[in-house]
Protein backbone atom coordinates (compact mmCIF):
# COMPACT_ATOMS: atom_id res chain seq x y z
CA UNK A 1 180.33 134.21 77.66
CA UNK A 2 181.03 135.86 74.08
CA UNK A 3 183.45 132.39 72.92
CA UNK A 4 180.10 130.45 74.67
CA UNK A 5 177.28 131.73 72.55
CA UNK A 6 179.64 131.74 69.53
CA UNK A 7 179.93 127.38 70.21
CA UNK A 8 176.28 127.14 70.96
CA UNK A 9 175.80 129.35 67.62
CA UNK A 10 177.67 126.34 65.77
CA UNK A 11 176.62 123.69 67.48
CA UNK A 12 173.08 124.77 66.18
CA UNK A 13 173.98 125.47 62.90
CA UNK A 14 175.30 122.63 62.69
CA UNK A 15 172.12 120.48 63.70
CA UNK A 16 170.23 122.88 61.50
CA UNK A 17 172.50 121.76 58.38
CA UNK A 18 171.98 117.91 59.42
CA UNK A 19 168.24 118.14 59.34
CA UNK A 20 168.29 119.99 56.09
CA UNK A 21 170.42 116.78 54.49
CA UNK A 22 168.52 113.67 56.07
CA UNK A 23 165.64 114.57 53.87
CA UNK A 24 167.76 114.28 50.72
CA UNK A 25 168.59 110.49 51.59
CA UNK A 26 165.20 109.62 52.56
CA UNK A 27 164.38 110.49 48.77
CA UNK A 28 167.30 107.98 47.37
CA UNK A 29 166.53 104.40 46.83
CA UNK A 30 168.14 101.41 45.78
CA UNK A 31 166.45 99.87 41.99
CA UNK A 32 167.94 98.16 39.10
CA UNK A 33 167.91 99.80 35.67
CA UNK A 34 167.67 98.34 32.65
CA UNK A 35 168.87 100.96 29.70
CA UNK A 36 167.57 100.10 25.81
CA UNK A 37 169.15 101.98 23.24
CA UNK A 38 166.32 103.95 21.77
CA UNK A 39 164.05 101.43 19.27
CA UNK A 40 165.73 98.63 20.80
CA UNK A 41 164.26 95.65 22.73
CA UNK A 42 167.43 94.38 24.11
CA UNK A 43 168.97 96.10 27.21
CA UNK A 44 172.85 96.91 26.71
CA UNK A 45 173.46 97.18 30.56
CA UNK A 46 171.38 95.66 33.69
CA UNK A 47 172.28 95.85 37.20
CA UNK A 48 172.04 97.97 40.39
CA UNK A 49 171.38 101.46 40.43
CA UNK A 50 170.07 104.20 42.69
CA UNK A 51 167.08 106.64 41.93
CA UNK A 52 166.02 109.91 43.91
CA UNK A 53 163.84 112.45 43.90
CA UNK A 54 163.74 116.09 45.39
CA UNK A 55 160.73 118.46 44.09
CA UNK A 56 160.17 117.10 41.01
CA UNK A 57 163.88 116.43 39.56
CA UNK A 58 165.04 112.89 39.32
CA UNK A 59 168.75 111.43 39.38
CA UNK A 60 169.08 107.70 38.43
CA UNK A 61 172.74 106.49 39.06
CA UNK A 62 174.12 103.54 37.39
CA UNK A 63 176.51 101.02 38.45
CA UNK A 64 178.41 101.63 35.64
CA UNK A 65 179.11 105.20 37.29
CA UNK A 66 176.67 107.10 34.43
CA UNK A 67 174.25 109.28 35.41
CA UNK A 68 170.63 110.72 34.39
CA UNK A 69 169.90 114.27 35.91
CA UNK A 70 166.32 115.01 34.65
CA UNK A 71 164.76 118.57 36.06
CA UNK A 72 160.64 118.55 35.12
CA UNK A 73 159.86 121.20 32.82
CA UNK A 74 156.18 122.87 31.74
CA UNK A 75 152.87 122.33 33.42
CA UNK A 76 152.27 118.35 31.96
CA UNK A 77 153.59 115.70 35.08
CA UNK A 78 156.21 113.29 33.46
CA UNK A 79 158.08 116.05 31.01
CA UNK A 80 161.90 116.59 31.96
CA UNK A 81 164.84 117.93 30.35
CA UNK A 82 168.07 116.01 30.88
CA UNK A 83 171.90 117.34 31.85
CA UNK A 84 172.03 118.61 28.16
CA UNK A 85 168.49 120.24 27.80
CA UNK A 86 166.95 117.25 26.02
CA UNK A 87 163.80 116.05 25.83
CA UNK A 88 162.46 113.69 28.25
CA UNK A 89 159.47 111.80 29.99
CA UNK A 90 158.18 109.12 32.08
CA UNK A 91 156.34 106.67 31.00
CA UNK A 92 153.93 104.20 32.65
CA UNK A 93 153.93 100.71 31.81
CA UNK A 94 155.59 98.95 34.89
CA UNK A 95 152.65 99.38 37.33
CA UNK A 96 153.43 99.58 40.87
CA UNK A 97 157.40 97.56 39.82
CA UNK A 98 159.13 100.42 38.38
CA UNK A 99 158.96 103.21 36.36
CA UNK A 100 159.98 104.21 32.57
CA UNK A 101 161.97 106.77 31.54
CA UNK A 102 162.03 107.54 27.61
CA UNK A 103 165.16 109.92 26.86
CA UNK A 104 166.80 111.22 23.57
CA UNK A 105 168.65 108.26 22.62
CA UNK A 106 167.90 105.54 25.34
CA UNK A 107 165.09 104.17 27.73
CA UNK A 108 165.53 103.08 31.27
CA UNK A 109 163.52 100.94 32.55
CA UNK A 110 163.83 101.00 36.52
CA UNK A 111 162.21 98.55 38.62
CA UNK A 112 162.25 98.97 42.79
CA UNK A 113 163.29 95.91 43.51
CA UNK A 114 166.65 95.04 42.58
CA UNK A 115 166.27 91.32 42.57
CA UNK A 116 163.29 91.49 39.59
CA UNK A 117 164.96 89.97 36.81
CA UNK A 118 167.06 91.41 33.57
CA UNK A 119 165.14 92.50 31.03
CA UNK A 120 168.62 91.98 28.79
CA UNK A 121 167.37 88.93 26.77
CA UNK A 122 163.63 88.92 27.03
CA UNK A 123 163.20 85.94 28.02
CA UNK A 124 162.65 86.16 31.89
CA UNK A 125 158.85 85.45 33.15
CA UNK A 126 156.59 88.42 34.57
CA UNK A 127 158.56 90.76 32.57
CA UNK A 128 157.97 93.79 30.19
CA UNK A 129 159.35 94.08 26.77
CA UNK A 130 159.43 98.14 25.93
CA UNK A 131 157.62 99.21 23.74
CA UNK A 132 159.33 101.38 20.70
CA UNK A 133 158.45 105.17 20.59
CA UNK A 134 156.14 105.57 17.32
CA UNK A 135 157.83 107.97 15.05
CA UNK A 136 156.49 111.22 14.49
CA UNK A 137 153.65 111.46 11.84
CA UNK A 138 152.81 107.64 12.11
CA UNK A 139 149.33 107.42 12.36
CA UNK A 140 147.74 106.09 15.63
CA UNK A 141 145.67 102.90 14.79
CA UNK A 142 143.38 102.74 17.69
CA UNK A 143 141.97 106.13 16.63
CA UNK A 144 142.19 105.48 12.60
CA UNK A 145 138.29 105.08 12.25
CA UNK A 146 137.55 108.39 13.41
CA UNK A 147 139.46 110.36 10.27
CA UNK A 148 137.18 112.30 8.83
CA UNK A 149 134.69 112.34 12.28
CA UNK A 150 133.51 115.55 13.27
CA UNK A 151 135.46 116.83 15.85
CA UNK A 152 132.70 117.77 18.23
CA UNK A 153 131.36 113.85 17.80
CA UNK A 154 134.65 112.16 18.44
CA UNK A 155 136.02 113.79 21.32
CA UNK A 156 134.23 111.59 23.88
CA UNK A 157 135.06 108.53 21.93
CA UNK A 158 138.87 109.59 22.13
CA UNK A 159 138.86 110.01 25.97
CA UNK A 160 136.59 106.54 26.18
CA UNK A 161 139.52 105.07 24.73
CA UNK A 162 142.04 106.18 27.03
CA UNK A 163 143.12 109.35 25.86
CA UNK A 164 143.60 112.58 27.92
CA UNK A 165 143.64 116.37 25.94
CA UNK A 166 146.42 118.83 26.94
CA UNK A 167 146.38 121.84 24.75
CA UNK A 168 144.90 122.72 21.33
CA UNK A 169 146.58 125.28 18.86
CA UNK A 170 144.80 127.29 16.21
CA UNK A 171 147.43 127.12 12.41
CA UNK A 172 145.88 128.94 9.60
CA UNK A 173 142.82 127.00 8.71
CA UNK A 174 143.44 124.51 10.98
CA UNK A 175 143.59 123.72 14.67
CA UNK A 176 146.18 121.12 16.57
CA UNK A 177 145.12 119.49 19.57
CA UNK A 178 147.50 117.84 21.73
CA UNK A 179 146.55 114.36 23.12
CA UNK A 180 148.33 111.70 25.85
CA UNK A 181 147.75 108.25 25.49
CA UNK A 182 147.16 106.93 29.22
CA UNK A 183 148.56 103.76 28.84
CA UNK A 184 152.03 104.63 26.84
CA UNK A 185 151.83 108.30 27.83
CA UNK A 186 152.75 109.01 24.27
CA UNK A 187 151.87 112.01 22.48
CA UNK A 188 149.07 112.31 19.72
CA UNK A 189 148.06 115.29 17.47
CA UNK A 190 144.61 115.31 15.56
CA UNK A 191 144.54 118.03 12.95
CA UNK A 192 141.17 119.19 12.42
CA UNK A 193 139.96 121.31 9.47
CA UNK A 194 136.59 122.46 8.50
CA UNK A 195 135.32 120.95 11.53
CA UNK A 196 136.52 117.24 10.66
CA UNK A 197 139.33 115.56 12.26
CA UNK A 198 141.87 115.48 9.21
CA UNK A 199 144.76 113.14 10.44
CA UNK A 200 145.47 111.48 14.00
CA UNK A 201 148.96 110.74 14.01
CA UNK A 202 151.77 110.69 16.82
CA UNK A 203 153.89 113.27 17.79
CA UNK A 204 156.77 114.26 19.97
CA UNK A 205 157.49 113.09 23.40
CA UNK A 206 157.20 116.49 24.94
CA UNK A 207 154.08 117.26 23.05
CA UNK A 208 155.00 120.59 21.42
């Protein structure tokens, strides 16, 4: 009876293992990724690749046999840290055909159906050309007019125009406030001093 319960013990165990690993593939799918060298608009490799998801962190696998680990990181959706603690985020852009990823010295562009075509030369219909990351400190020019605004004024006009507020931070004189751009999901910081927005310019990825 002793050797009986012992079998049964890992027969269930290993059931109980099984169920805990089905999950896992039910999060892995089959895409195509298209990586850009950072600032680039040509892709240097397109072609099959896999992308999953457990609680948050993502793993994109390329044919090519690199891969992206990215584990999310503060309280903002879309920040990640990559296999060598860099900074990273997703990006919208694709719609419901993919998602972008924006990492320290590449983009990948990964669409869910592998068939949609490359992205290598730009030229294919119904596809997106990335857009370049503005450096940090250019100004933004969809908000230029309202330099000099009073801060209290403006703040409606900035979320009118598709801008979401994450954070502000007080600096001497001055306070920072920390802005996402809904449709690039890139960062912008106003400076405003003496109760006037002083510059609007962009800032890091991560927003810090």
């Amino acid at each position: 009876m002793v050797r009986l319960a012992h079998s049964f013990s890992v027969l269930m165990l290993g059931i109980a293992t099984l169920g805990l690993v089905t999950p896992a593939k039910a999060d892995t799918v089959k895409a195509r990724c298209d990586v850009f060298p950072k600032g680039e608009d040509r892709a240097t490799s397109s072609g099959p690749c896999t992308f999953s998801q457990r609680q948050g962190a993502v793993g994109i696998q390329l044919a090519t046999g690199t891969r992206y680990e990215l584990v999310p990181v503060g309280d903002q959706p879309g920040n990640y840290r990559d296999q060598k603690g860099r900074a990273a985020y997703r990006q919208s852009g694709l719609g419901e055909r993919g998602q972008i990823y924006r990492l320290a010295t590449e983009s990948i562009f990964v669409y869910w159906k592998p068939s949609t075509g490359s992205l290598s030369s730009g030229m294919n219909s119904g596809t997106t050309k990335p857009s370049k990351v503005p450096d940090v400190g250019t100004p933004v020019k969809s908000l230029a007019d309202l330099v000099g605004s009073r801060a209290g004024q403006a703040e409606a006009m900035i979320k009118q125009r598709g801008f979401r507020f994450l954070k502000a931070d007080p600096s001497g004189d001055a306070v920072y406030g920390y802005w996402r751009e809904a449709k690039t999901n890139n960062c912008v910081i106003i400076r405003t001093a003496n109760g006037r927005y002083d510059s609007i310019v962009y800032g890091t990825p991560s927003c810090n």
